[in-house]
PDB file of N, CA and C in Angstrom:
ATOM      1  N   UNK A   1     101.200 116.346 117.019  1.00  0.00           N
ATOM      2  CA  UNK A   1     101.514 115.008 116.543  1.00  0.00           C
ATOM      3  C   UNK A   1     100.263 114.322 115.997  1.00  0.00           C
ATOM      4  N   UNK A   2      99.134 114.508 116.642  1.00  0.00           N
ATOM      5  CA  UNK A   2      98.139 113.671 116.241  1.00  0.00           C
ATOM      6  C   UNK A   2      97.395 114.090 114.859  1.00  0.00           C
ATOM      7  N   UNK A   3      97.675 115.645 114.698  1.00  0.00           N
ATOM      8  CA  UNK A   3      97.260 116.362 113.689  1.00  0.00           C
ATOM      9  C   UNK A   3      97.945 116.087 112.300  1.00  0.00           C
ATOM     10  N   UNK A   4      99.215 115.765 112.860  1.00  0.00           N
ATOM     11  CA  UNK A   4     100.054 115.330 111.738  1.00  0.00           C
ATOM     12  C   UNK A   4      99.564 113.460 111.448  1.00  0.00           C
ATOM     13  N   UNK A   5      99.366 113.202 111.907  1.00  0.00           N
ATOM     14  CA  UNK A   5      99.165 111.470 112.132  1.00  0.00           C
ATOM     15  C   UNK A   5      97.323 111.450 111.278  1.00  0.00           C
ATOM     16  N   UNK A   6      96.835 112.374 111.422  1.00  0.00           N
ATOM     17  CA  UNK A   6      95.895 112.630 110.470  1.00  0.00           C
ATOM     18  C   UNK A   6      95.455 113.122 109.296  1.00  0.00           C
ATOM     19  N   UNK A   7      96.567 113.768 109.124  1.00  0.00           N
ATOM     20  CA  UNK A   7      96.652 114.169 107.321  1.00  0.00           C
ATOM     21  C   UNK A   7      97.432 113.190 106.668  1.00  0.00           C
ATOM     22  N   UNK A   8      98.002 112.515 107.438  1.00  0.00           N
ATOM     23  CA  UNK A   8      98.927 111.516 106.591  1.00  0.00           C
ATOM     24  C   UNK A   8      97.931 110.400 106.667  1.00  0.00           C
ATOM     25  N   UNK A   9      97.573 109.941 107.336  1.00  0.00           N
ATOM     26  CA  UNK A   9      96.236 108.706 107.120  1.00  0.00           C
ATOM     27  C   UNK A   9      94.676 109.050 106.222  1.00  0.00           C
ATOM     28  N   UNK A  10      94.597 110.715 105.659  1.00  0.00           N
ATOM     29  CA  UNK A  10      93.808 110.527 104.965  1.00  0.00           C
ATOM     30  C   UNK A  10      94.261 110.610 103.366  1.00  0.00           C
ATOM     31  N   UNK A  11      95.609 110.743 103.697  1.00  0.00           N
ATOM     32  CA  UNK A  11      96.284 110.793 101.899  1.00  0.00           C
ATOM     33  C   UNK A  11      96.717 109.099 101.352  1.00  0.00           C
ATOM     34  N   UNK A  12      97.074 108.581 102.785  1.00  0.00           N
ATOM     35  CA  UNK A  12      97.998 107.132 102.396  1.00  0.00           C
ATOM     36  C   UNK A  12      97.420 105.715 103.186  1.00  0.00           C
ATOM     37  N   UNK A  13      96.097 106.025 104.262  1.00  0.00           N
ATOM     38  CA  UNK A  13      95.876 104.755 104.639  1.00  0.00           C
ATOM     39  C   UNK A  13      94.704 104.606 104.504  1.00  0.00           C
ATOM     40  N   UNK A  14      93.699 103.540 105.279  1.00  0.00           N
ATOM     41  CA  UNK A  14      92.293 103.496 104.960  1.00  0.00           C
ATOM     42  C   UNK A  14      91.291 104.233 105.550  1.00  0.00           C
ATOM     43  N   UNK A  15      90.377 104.123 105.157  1.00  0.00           N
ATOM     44  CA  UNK A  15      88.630 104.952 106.300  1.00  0.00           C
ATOM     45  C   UNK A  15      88.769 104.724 107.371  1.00  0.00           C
ATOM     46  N   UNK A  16      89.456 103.338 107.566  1.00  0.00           N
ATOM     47  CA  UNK A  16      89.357 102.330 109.322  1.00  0.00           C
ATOM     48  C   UNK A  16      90.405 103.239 109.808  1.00  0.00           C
ATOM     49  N   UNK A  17      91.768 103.374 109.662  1.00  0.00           N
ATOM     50  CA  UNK A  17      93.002 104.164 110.089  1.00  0.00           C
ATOM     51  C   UNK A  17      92.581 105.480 110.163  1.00  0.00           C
ATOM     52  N   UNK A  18      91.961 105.963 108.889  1.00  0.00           N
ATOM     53  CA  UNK A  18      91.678 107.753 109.318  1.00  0.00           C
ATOM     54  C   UNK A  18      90.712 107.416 110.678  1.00  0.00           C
ATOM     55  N   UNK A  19      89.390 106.701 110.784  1.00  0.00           N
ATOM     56  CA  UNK A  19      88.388 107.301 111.403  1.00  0.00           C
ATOM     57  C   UNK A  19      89.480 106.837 112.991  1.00  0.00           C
ATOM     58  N   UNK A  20      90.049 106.027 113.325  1.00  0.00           N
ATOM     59  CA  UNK A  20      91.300 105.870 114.465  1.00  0.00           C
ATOM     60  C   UNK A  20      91.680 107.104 114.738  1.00  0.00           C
ATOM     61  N   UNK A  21      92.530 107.869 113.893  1.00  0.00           N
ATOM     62  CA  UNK A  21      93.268 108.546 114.234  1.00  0.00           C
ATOM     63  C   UNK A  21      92.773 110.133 114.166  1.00  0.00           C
ATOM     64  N   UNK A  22      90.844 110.193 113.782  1.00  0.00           N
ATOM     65  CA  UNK A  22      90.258 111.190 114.077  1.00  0.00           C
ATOM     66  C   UNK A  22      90.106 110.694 115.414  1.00  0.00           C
ATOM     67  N   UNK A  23      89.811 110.043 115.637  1.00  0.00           N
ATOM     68  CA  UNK A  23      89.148 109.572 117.166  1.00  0.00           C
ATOM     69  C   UNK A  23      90.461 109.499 118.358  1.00  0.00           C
ATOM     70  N   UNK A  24      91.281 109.334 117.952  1.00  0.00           N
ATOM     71  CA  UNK A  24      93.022 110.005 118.771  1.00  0.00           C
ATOM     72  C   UNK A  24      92.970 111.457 119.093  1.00  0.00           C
ATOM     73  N   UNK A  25      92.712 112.120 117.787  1.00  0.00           N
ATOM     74  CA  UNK A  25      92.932 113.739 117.991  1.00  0.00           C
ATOM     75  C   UNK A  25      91.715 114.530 118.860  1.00  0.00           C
ATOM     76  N   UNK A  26      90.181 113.354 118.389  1.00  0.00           N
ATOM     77  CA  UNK A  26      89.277 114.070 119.229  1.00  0.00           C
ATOM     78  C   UNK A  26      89.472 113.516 120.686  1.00  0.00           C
ATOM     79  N   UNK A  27      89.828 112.856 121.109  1.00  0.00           N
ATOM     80  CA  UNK A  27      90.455 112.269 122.359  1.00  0.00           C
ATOM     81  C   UNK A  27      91.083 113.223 123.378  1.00  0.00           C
ATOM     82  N   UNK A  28      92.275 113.680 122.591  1.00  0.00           N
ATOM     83  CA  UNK A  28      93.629 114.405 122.954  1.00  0.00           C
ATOM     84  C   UNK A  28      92.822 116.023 123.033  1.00  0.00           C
ATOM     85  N   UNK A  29      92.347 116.072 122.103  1.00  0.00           N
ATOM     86  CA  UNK A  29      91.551 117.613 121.770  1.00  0.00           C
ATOM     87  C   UNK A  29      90.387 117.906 123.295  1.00  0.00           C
ATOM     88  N   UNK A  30      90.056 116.569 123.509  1.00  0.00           N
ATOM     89  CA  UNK A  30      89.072 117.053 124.762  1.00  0.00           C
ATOM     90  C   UNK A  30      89.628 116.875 125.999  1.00  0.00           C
ATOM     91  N   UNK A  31      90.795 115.987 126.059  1.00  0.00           N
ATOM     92  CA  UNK A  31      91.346 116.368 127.410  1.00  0.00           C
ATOM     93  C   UNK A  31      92.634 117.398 127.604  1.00  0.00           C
ATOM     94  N   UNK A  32      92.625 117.867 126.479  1.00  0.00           N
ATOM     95  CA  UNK A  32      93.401 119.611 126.505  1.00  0.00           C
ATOM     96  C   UNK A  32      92.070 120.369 127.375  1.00  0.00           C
ATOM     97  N   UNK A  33      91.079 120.391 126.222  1.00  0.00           N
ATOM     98  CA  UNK A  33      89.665 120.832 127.277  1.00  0.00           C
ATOM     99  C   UNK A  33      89.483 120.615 128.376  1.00  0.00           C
ATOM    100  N   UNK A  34      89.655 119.599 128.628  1.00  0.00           N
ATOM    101  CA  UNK A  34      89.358 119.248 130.237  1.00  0.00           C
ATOM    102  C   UNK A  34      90.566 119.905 131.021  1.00  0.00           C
ATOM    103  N   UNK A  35      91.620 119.684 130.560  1.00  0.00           N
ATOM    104  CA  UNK A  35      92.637 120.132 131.839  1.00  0.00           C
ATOM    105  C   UNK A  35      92.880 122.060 131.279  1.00  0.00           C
ATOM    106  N   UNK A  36      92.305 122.576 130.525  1.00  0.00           N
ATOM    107  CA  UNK A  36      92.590 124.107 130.571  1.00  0.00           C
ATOM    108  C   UNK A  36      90.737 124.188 131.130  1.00  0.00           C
ATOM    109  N   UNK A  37      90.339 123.662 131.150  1.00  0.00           N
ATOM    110  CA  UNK A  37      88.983 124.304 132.342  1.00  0.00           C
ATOM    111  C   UNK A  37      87.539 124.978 130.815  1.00  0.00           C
ATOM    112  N   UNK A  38      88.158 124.653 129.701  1.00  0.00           N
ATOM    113  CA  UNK A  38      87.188 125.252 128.483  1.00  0.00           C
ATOM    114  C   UNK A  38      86.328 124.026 128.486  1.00  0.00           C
ATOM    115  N   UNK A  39      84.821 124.145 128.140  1.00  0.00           N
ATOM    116  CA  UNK A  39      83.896 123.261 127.818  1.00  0.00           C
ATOM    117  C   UNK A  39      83.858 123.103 126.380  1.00  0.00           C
ATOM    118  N   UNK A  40      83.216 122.297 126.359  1.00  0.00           N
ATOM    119  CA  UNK A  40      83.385 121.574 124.395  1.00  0.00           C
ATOM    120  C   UNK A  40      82.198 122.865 123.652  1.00  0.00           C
ATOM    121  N   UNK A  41      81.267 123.450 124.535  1.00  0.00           N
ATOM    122  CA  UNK A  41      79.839 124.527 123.910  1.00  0.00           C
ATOM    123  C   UNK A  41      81.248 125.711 124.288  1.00  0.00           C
ATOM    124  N   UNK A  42      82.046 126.015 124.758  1.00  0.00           N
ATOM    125  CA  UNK A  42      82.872 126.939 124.265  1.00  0.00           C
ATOM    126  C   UNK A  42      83.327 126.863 123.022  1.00  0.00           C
ATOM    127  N   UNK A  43      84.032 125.964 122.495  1.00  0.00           N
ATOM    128  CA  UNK A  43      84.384 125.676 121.144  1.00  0.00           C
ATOM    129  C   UNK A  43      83.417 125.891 119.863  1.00  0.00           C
ATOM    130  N   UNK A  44      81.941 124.865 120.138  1.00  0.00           N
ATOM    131  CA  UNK A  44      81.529 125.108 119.380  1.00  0.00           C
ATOM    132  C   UNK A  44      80.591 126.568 119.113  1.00  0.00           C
ATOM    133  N   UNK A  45      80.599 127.486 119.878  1.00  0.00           N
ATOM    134  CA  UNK A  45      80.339 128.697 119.775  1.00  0.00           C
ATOM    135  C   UNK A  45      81.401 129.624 118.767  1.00  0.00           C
ATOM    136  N   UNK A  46      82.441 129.119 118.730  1.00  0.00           N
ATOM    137  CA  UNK A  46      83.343 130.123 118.062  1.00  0.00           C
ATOM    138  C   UNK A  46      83.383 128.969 116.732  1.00  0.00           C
ATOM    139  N   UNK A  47      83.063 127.816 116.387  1.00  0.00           N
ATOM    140  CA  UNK A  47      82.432 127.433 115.388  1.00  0.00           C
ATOM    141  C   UNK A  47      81.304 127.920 114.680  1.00  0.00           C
ATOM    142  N   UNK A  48      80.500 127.970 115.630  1.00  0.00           N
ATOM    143  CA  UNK A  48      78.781 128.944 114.989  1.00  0.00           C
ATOM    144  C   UNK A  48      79.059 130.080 114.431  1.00  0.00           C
ATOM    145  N   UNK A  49      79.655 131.274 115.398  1.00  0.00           N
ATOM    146  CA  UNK A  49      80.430 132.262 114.794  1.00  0.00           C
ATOM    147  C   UNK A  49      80.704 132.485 113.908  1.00  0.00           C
ATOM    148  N   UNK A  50      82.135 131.053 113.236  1.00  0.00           N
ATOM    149  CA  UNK A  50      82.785 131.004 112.092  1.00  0.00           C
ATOM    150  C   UNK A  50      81.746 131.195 110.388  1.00  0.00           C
ATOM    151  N   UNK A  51      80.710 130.188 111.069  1.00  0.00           N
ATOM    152  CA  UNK A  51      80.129 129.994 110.081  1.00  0.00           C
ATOM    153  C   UNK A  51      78.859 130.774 109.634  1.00  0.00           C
ATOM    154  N   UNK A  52      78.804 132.202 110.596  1.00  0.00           N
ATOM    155  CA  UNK A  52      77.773 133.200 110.373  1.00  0.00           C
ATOM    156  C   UNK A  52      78.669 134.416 109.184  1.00  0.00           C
ATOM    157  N   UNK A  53      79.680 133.842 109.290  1.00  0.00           N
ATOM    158  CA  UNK A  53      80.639 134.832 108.913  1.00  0.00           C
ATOM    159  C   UNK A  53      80.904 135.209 106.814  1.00  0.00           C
TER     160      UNK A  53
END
C-alpha cells in the first residue's frame, strides 16, 4: 500500500506529499525490519552488492 501511495504522489502531488509518503514507506520498511529480526546493514549490504554488479 505504501509503495503504491508513492508512485502515485510522485506523478500527481507535491515534493512536500512525496517526501511524506517516502517517509511512511521508510517507516513501515523498518519496522518489517524490526519485527523479522533483519538489521538495516543487512539490507544495505545486498545494496552494495547490487551496485558492484
Amino acid at each position: 500500500e505504501e509503495g503504491v501511495e508513492v508512485a502515485l504522489a510522485a506523478v500527481a502531488e507535491t515534493k512536500e506529499d512525496l517526501l511524506g509518503e517516502c517517509a511512511d514507506l521508510f517507516y513501515h520498511t523498518l519496522v518489517l525490519l524490526a519485527d523479522q529480526k533483519i538489521e538495516l546493514s543487512e539490507v544495505m549490504t545486498v545494496l552494495q552488492a547490487r551496485h558492484k554488479k
